[in-house]
Protein backbone atom coordinates (compact mmCIF):
# COMPACT_ATOMS: atom_id res chain seq x y z
CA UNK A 1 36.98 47.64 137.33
CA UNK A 2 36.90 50.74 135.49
CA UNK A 3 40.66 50.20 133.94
CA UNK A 4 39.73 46.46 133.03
CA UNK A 5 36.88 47.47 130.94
CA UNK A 6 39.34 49.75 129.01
CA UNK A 7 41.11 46.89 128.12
CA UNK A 8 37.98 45.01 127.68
CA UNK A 9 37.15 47.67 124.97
CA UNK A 10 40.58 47.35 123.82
CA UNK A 11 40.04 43.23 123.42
CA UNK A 12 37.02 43.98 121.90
CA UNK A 13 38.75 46.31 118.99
CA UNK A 14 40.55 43.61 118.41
CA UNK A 15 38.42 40.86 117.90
CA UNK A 16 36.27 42.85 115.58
CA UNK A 17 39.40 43.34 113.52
CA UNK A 18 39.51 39.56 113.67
CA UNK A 19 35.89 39.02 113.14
CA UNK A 20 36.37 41.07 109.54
CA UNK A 21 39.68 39.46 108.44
CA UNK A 22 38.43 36.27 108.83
CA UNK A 23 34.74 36.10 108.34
CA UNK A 24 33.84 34.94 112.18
CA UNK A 25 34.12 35.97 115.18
CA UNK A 26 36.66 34.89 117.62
CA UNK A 27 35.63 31.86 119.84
CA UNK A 28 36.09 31.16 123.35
CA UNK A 29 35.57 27.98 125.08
CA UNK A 30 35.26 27.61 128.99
CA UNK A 31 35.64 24.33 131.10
CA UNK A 32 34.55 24.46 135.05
CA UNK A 33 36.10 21.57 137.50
CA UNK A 34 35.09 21.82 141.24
CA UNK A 35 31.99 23.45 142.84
CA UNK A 36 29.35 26.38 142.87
CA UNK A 37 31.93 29.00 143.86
CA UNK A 38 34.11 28.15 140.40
CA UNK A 39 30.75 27.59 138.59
CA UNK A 40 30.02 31.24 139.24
CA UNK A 41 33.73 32.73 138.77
CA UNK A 42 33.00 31.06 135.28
CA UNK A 43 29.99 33.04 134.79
CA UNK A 44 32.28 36.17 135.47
CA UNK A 45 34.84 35.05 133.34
CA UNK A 46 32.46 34.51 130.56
CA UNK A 47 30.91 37.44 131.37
CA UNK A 48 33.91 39.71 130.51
CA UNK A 49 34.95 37.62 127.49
CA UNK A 50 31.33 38.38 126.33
CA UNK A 51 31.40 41.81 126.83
CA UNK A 52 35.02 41.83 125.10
CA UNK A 53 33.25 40.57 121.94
CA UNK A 54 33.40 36.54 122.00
CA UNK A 55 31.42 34.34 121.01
CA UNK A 56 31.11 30.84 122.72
CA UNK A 57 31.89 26.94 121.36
CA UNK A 58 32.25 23.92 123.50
CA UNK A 59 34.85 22.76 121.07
CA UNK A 60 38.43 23.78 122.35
CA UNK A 61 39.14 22.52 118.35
CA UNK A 62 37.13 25.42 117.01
CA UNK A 63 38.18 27.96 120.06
CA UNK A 64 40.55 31.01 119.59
CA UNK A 65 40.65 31.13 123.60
CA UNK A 66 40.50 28.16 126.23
CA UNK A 67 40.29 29.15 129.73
CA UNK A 68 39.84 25.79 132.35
CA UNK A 69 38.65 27.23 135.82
CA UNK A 70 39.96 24.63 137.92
CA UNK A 71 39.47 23.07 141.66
CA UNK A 72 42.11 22.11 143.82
CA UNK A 73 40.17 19.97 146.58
CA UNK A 74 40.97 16.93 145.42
CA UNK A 75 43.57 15.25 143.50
CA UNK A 76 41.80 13.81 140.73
CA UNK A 77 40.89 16.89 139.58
CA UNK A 78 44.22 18.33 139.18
CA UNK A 79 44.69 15.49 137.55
CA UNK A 80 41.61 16.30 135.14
CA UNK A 81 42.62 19.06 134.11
CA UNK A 82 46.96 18.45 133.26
CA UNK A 83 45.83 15.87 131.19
CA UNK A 84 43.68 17.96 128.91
CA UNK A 85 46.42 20.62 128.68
CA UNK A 86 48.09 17.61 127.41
CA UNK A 87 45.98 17.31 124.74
CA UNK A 88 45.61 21.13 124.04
CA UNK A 89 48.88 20.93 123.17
CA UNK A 90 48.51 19.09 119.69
CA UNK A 91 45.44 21.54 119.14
CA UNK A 92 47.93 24.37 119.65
CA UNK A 93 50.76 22.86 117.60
CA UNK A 94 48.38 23.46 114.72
CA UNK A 95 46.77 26.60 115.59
CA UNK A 96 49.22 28.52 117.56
CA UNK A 97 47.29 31.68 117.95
CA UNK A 98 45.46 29.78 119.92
CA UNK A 99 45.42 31.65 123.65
CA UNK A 100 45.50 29.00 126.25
CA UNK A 101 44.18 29.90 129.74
CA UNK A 102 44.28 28.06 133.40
CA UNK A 103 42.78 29.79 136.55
CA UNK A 104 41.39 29.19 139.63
CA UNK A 105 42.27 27.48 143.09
CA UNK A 106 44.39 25.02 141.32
CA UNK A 107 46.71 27.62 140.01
CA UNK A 108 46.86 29.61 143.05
CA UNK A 109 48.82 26.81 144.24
CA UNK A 110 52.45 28.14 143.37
CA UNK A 111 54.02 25.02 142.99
CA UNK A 112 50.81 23.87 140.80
CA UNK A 113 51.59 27.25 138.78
CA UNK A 114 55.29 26.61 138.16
CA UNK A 115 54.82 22.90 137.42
CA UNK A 116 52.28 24.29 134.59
CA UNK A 117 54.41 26.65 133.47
CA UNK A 118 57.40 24.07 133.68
CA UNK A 119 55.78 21.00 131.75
CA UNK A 120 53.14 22.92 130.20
CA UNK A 121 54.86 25.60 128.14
CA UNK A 122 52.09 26.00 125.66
CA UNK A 123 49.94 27.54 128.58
CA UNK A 124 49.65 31.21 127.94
CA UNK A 125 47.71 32.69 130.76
CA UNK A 126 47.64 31.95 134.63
CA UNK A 127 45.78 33.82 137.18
CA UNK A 128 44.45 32.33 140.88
CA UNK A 129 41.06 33.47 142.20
CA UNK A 130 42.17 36.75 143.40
CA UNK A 131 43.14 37.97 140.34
CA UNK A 132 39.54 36.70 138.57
CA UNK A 133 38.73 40.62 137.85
CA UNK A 134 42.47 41.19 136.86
CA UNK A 135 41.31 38.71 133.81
CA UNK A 136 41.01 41.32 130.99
CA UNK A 137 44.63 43.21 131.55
CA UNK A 138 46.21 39.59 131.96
CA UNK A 139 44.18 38.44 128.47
CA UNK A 140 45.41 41.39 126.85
CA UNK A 141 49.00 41.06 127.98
CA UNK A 142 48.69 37.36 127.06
CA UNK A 143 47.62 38.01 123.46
CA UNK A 144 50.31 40.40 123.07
CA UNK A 145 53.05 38.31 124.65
CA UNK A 146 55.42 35.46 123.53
CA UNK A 147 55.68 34.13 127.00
CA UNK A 148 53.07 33.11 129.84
CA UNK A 149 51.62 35.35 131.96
CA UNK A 150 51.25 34.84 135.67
CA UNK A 151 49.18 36.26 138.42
CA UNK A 152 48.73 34.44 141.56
CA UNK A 153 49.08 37.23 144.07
CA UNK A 154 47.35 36.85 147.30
CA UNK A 155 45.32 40.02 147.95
CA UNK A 156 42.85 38.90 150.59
CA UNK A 157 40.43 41.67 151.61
CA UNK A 158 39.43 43.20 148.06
CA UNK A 159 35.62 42.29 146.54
CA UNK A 160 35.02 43.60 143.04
CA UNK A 161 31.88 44.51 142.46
CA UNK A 162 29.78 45.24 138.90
CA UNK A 163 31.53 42.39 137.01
CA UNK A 164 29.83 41.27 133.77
CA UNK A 165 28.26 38.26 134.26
CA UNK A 166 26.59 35.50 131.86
CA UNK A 167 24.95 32.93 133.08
CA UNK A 168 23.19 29.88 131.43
CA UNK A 169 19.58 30.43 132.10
CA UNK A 170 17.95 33.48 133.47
CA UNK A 171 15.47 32.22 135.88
CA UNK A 172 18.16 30.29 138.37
CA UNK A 173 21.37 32.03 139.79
CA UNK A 174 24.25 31.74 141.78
CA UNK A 175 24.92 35.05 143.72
CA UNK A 176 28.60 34.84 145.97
CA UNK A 177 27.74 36.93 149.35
CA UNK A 178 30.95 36.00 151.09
CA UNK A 179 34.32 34.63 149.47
CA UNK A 180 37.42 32.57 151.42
CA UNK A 181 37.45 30.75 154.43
CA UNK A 182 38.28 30.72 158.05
CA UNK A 183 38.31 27.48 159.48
CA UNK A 184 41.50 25.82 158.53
CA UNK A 185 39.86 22.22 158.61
CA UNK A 186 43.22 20.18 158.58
CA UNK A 187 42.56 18.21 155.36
CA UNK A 188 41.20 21.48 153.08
CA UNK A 189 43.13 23.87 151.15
CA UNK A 190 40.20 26.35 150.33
CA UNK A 191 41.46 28.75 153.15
CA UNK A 192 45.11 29.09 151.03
CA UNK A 193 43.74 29.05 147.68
CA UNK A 194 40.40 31.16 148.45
CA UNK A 195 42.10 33.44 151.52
CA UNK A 196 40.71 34.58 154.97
CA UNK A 197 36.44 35.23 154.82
CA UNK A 198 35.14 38.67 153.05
CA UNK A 199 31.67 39.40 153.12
CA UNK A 200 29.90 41.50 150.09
CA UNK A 201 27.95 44.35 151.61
CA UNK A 202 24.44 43.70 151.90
CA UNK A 203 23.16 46.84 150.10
CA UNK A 204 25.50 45.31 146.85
CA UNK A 205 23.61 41.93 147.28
CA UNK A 206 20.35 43.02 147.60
CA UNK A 207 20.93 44.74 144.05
CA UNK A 208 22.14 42.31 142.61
CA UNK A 209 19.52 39.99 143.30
CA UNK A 210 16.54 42.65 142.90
CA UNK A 211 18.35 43.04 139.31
CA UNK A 212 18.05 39.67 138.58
CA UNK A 213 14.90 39.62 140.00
CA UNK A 214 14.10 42.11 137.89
CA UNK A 215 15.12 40.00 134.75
CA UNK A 216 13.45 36.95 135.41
CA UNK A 217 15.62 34.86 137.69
CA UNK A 218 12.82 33.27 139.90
CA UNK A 219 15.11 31.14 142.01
CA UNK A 220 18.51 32.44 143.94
CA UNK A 221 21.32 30.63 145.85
CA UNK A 222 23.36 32.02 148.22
CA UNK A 223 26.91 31.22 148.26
CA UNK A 224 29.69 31.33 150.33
CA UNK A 225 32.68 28.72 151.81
CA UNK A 226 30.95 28.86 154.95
CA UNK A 227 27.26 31.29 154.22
CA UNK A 228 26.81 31.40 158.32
CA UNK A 229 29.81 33.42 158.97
CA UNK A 230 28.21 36.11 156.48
CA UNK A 231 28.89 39.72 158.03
CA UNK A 232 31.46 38.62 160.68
CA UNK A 233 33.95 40.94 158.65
CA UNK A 234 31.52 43.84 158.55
CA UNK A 235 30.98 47.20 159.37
CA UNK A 236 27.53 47.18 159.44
CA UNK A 237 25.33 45.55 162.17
CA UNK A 238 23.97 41.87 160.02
CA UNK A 239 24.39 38.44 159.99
CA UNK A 240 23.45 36.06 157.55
CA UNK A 241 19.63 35.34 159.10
CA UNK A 242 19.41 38.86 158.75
CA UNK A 243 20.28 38.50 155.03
CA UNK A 244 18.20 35.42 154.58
CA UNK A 245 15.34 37.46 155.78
CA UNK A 246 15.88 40.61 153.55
CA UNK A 247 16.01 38.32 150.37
CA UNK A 248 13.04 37.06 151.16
CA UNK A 249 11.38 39.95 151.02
CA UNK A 250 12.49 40.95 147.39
CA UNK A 251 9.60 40.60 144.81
CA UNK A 252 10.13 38.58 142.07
CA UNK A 253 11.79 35.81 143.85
CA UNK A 254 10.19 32.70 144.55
CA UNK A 255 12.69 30.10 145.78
CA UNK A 256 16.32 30.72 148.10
CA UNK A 257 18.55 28.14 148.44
CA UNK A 258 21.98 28.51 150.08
CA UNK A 259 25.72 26.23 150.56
CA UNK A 260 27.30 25.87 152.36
CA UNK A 261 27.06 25.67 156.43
CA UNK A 262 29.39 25.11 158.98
CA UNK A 263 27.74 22.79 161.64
CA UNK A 264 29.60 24.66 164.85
CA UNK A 265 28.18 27.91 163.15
CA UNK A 266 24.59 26.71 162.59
CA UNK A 267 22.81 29.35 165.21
CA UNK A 268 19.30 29.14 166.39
CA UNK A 269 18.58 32.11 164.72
CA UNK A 270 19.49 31.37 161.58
CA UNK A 271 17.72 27.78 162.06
CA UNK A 272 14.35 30.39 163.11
CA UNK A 273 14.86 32.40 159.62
CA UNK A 274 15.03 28.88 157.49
CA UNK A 275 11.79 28.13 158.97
CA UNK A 276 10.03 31.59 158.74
CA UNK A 277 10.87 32.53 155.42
CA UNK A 278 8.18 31.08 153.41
CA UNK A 279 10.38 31.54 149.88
CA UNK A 280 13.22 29.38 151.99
CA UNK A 281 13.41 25.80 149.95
CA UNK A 282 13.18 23.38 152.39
CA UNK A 283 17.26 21.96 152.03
CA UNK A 284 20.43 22.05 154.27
CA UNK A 285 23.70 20.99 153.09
CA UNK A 286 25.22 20.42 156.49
CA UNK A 287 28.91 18.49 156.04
CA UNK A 288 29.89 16.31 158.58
CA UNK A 289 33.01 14.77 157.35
CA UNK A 290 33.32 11.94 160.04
CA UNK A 291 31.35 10.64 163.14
CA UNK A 292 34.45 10.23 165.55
CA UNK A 293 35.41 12.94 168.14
CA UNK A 294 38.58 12.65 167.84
CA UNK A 295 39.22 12.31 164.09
CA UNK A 296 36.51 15.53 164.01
CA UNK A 297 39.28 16.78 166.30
CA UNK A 298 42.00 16.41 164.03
CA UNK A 299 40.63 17.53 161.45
CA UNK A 300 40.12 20.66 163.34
CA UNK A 301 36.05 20.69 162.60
CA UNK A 302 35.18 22.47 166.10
CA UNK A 303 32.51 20.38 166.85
CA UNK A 304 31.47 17.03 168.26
CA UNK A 305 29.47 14.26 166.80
CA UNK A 306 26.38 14.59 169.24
CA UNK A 307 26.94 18.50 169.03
CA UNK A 308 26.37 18.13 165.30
CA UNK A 309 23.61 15.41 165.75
CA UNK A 310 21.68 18.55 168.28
CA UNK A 311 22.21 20.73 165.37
CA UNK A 312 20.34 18.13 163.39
CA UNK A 313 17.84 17.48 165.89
CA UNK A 314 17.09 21.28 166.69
CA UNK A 315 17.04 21.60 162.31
CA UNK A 316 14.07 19.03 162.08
CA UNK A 317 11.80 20.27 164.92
CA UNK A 318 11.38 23.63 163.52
CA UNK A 319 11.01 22.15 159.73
CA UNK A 320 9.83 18.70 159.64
CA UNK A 321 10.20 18.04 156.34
CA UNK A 322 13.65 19.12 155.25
CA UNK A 323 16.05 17.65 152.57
CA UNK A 324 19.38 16.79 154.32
CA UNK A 325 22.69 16.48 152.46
CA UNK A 326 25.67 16.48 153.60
CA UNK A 327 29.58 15.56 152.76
CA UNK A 328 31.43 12.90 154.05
CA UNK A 329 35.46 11.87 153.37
CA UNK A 330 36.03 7.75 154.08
CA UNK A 331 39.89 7.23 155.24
CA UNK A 332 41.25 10.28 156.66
CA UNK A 333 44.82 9.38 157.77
CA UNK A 334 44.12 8.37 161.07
CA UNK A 335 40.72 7.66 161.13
CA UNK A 336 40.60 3.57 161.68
CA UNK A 337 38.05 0.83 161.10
CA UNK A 338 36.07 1.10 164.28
CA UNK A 339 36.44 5.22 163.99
CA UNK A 340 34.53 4.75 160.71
CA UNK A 341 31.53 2.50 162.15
CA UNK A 342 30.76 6.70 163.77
CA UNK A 343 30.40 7.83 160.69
CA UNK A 344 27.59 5.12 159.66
CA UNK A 345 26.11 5.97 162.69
CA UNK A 346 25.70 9.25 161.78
CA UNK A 347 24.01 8.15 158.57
CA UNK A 348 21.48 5.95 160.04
CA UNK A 349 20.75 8.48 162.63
CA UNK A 350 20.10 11.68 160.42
CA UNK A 351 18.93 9.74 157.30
CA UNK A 352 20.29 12.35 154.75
CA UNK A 353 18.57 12.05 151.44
CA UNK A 354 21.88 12.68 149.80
CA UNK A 355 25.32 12.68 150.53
CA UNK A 356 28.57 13.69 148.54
CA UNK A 357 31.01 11.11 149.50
CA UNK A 358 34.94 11.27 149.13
CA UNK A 359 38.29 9.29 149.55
CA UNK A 360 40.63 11.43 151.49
CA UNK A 361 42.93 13.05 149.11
CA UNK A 362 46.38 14.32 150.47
CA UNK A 363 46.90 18.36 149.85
CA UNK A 364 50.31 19.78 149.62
CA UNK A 365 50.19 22.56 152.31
CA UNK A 366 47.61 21.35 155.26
CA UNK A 367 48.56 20.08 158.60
CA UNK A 368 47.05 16.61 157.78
CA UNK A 369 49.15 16.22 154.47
CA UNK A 370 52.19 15.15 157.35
CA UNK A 371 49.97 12.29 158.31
CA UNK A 372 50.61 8.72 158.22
CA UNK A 373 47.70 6.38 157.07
CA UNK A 374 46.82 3.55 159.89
CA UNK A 375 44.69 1.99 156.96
CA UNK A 376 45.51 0.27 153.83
CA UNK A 377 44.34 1.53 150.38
CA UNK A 378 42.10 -1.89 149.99
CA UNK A 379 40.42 -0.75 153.49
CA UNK A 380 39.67 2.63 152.61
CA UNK A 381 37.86 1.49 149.24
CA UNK A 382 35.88 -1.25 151.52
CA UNK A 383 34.58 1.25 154.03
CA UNK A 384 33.52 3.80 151.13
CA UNK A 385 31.63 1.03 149.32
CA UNK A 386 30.42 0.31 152.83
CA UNK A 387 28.95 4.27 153.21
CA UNK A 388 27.66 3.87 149.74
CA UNK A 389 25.25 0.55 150.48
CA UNK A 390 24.20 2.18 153.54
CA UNK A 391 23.34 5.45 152.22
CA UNK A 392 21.70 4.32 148.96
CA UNK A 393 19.24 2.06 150.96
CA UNK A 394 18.29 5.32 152.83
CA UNK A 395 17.90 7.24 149.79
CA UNK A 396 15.95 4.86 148.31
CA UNK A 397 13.62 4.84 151.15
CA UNK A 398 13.77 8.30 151.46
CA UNK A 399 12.28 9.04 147.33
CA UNK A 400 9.76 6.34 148.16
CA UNK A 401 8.13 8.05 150.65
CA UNK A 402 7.33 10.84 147.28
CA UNK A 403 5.03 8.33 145.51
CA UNK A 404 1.76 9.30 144.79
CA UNK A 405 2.91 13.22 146.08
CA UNK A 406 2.21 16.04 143.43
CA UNK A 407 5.17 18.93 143.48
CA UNK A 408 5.79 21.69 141.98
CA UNK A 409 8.78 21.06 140.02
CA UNK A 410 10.99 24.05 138.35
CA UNK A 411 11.75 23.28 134.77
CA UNK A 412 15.48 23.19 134.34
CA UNK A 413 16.43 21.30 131.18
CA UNK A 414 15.96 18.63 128.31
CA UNK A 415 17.07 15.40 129.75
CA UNK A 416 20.37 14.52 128.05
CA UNK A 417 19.34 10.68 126.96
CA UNK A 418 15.85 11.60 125.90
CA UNK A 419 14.59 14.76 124.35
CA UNK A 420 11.10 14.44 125.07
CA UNK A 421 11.99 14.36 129.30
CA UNK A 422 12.63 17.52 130.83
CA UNK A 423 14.62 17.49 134.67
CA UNK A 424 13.94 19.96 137.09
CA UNK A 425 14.05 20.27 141.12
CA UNK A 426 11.29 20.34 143.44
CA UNK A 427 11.73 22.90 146.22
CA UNK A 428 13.53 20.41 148.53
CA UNK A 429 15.76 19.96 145.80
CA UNK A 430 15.07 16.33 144.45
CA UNK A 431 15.74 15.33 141.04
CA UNK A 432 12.47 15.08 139.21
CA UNK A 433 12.48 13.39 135.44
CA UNK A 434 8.69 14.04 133.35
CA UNK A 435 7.32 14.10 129.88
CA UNK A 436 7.23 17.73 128.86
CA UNK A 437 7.69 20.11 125.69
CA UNK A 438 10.89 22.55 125.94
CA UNK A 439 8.18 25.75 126.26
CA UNK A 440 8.21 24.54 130.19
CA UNK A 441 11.77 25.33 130.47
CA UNK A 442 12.42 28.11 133.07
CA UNK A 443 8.22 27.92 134.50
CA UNK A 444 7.05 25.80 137.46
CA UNK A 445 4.80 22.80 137.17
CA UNK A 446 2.88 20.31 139.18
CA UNK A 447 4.03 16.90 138.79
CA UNK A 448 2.54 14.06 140.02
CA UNK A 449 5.56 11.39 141.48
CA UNK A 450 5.13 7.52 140.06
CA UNK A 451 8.64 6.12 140.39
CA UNK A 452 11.05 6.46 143.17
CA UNK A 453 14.70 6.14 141.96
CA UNK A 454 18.00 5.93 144.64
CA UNK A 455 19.07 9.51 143.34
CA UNK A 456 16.10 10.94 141.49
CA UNK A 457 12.57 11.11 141.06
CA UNK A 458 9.89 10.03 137.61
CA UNK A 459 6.51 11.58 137.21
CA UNK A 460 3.97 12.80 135.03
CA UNK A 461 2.47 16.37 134.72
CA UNK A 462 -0.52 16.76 137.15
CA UNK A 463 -3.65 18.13 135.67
């Protein structure tokens, strides 16, 4: 880190140069497709740019730099994100000091990487998700250089710590504790694209958060691929319990939330710690995928489905009243009609008040890409509009039983179709809509619940 802030000061030289030649300063503009993990490498990568003197536009037509941190879980968006190269492309024919990034798991795809640099030849910069801190020597090259620059090494094992971060609000963040995965589920291509599990040290958490803490962050999650394998790779004698625990104790914090969990790794202990830690929010994201043994099998989940229903089970005795969401992918290759009536039964049994749903989408690279479908395209879509209808009714039902409640709602935004409605969570994590001023943004409120929505909550500011 110290020899990429030397050529962050050396970016930074040259964007003031910039900044006095032409009367602005030099803009950057950053898109995020996929999940939390990529939400926060964009809060590093904007971090850096920040500290390497740009300024920020969501306009890639006003931008001197575009970077697109991209996913690579699922087809579509792949597919996202070539298109708007496409149109980047015009933008750059006009401005052609224009510096055009891509990075992320997409990229660390190397045939994704030489198609881009193939079709895409206006792309400038390419770097995969172990080369995120790399970012300022690769920038620098790039804004020196006439052709692309690539870096999509694999270097599992290496954490950089102390990189600049900027987030978008100071009282919620997203702190990584443990990168990569082990599992190898059979559809997934996190484990190639993200590498084998590293944990952070838990000393270099703890300041991170106590530092935020510090700054007015009231609410932390903890993130990871798979959060209940935390310290597996460690020296030191910890689990992530433990860590759950020793965030809890850190003043200044009021709410801990964490994603995601891996059902066969879901221990007693860690369900004991959910419960005991009073600054715990009440939510589990627990994926399931499917609810027949043997397509759990081939997908290589490590579990059964009444193993994961116990897990369940054993979750809602020691906290009644927790939030359950989970995923769930509709028409793995070999997963047939009757296999799929397992997965509704999972539904109806748990009641999750929220699921994130998927087609299967085939990924170069994984065992289950070889697969033949047994179902047609027109049978998939049935069965997912199936899993919608049946989880909607339980959400529905679920937000009902809020009416009348009064919770204490964190603030988190204006509402995008009406200014004078702010959004914010309550500590299980639903979706609460209210009348409120912009001076409640970031502070916690009572608010009394009047209208039940499938996927969010309406209510009014208690006295």
């Amino acid at each position: 880190m110290n020899e990429q802030r030397a050529y962050l000061a050396k970016i930074k030289e040259e964007n003031a140069r910039f900044a006095a030649a032409h009367g602005h300063e030099r803009l950057a503009c950053t898109r995020t497709y996929g999940c939390q993990q990529n939400e926060n490498d964009t809060e590093r990568i904007r971090g850096m740019l920040e500290e390497a003197g740009f300024a920020f536009t969501d306009d890639e037509n006003k931008a001197e730099l575009v970077i697109y941190n991209t996913c690579a879980v699922r087809e579509n968006a792949e597919q996202r994100v070539l298109g708007r190269l496409g149109l980047l492309k015009t933008i750059k024919a006009e401005r052609p000091d224009m510096i055009i990034g891509v990075c992320g798991c997409m990229v660390q795809q190397e045939h994704i990487a030489e198609r881009i640099k193939k079709v895409h030849n206006h792309v400038d910069l390419i770097f995969g998700t172990h080369a995120l801190y790399r970012m300022p020597k690769l920038l620098y090259e790039a804004m020196r250089s006439k052709k692309a620059v690539v870096d999509i090494e694999n270097s599992d094992g290496e954490i950089a710590e102390d990189i600049p971060t900027k987030r978008d609000n100071r009282f919620q963040a997203w702190v990584s504790v443990m990168f990569g995965c082990n599992n190898f589920c059979s559809y997934c291509v996190v484990p190639y694209v993200r590498g084998r599990e590293r944990s952070r040290r838990s000393a270099d958490i703890i300041a991170e958060i106590k530092r935020l803490a510090a700054d007015g962050c009231t609410e932390i999650s903890l993130l990871g691929q798979n959060v209940n394998s935390y310290g597996k790779d460690l020296d030191e004698n910890i689990d992530f319990a433990d860590l759950l625990r020793m965030v809890n104790e850190i003043e200044g914090v009021k709410r801990i939330r964490f994603m995601t969990s891996h059902p066969k790794d879901l221990s007693d202990k860690l369900i004991d710690a959910m419960a005991e830690c009073d600054k715990f929010c009440r939510q589990l994201h627990l994926p399931f995928q499917a609810g027949n043994d043997r397509v759990l099998k081939q997908m290589n989940r490590g579990y059964t489905k009444a193993e994961y229903l116990d897990k369940i089970r054993r979750v809602k005795e020691k906290i009644p009243d927790i939030f359950l969401s989970t995923d769930v992918i509709v028409g793995f290759p070999t997963e047939t009609n009757e296999e799929f009536e397992d997965t509704l039964d999972v539904l109806r049994e748990v009641e999750f008040d929220h699921i994130f749903s998927f087609i299967y989408s085939r990924r170069e690279g994984t065992p289950a890409a070889k697969l033949d479908f047994v179902l047609t395209d027109e049978e998939i879509h049935r069965n997912f509009n199936r899993l919608l209808e049946v989880q909607n009714e339980i959400s529905k039902r679920k937000n009902e039983e809020y009416l009348g409640r009064v919770e204490e709602v964190l603030a988190e935004g204006v509402s995008p179709k009406d200014s004078t409605v702010l959004s914010g969570r309550c500590a299980s994590s639903k979706i609460v809509n209210f009348k409120g001023g912009e001076e409640l943004i970031g502070k916690y409120v009572k608010v009394k619940i009047t209208e039940a929505m499938t996927w969010s909550l309406n209510g009014e500011l208690a006295e």
